[in-house]
C-alpha atoms as a PDB file:
ATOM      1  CA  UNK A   1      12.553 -16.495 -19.844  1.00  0.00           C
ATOM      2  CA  UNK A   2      10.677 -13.450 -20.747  1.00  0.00           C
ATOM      3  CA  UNK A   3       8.844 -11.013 -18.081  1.00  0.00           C
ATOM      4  CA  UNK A   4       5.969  -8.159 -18.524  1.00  0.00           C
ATOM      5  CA  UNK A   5       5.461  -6.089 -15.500  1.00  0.00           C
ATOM      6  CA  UNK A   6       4.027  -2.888 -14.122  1.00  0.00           C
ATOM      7  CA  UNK A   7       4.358  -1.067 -11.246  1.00  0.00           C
ATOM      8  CA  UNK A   8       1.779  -0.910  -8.109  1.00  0.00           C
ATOM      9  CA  UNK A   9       1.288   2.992  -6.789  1.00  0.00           C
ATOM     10  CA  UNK A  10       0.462   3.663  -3.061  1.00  0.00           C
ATOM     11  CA  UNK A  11      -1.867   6.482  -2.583  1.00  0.00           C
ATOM     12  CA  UNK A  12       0.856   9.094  -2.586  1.00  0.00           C
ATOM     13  CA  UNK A  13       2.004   8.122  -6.537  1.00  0.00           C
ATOM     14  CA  UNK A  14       5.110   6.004  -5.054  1.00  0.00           C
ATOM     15  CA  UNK A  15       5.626   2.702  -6.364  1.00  0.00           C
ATOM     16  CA  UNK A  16       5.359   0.181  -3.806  1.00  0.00           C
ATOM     17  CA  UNK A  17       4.658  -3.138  -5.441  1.00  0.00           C
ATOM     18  CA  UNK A  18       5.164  -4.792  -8.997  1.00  0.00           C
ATOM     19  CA  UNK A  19       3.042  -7.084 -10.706  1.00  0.00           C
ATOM     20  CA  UNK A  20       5.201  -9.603 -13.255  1.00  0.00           C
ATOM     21  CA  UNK A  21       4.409 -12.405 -15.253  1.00  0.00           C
ATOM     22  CA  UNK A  22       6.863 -14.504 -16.821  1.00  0.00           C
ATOM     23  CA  UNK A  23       7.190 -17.436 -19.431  1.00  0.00           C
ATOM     24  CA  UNK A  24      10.134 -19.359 -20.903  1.00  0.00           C
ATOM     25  CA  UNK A  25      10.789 -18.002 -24.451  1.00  0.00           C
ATOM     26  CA  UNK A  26       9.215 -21.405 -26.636  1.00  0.00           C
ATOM     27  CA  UNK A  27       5.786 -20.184 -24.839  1.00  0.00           C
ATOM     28  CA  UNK A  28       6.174 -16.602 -25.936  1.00  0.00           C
ATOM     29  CA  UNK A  29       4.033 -15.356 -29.241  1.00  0.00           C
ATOM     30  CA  UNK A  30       3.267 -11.607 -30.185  1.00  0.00           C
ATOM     31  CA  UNK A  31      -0.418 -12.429 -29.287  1.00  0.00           C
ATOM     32  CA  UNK A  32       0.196 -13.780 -25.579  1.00  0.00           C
ATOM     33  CA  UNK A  33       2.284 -10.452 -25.560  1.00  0.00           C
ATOM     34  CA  UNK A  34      -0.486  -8.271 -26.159  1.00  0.00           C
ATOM     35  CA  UNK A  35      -2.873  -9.944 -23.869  1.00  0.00           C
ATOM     36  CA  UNK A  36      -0.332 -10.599 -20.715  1.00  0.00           C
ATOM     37  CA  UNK A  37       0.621  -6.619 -21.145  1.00  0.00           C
ATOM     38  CA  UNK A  38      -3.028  -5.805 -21.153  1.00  0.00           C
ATOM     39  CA  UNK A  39      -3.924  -7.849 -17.889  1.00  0.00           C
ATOM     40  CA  UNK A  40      -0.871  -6.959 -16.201  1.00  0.00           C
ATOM     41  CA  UNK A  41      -1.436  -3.291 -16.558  1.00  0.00           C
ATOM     42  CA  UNK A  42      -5.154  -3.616 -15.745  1.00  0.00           C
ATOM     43  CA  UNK A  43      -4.059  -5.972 -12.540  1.00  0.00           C
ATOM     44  CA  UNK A  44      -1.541  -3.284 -11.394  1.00  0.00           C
ATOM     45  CA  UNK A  45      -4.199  -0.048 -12.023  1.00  0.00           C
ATOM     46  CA  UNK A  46      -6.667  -2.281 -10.278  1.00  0.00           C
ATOM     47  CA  UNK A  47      -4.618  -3.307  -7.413  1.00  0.00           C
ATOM     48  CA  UNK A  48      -3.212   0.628  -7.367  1.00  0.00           C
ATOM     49  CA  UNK A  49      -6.883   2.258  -7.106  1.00  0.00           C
ATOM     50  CA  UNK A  50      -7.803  -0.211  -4.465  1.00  0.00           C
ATOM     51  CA  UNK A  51      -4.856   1.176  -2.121  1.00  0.00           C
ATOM     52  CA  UNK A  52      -6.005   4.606  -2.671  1.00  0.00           C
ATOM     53  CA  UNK A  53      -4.413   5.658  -5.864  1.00  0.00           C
ATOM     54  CA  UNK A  54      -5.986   8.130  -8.087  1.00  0.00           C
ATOM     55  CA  UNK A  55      -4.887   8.596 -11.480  1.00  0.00           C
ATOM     56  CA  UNK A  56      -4.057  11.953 -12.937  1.00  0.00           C
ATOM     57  CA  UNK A  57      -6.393  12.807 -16.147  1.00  0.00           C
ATOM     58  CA  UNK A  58      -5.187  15.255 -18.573  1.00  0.00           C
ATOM     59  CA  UNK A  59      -6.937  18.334 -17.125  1.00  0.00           C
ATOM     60  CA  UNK A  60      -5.058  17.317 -13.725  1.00  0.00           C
ATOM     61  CA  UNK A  61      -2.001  17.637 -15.398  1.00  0.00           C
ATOM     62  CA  UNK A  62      -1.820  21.073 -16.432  1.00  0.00           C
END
């Protein structure tokens, strides 16, 4: 079995949720890699922003 997750931020920054796929191994390619780490990130920014979560641009950071 491998698993590609990312977190789920609260409106304070904490991490309150994960999103995670997973597949057994004799699915798994280096393209369904690419794309299931690319919709699970976008999921979990998605799901983040709609629970208040803003993220930090480079300007904010300094």
């Amino acid at each position: 079995m491998i698993a590609i997750g990312a977190p789920v931020f609260d409106l304070f920054g904490k991490v309150i949720a994960s999103l995670v796929v997973s597949t057994p191994v004799n699915r798994f390619t280096r393209e369904k890699e690419t794309l299931i780490q690319y919709a699970v990130r976008e999921a979990s920014k998605t799901l983040s922003r709609r629970l208040g979560f803003k993220e930090k641009t480079s300007d904010q950071q300094h």
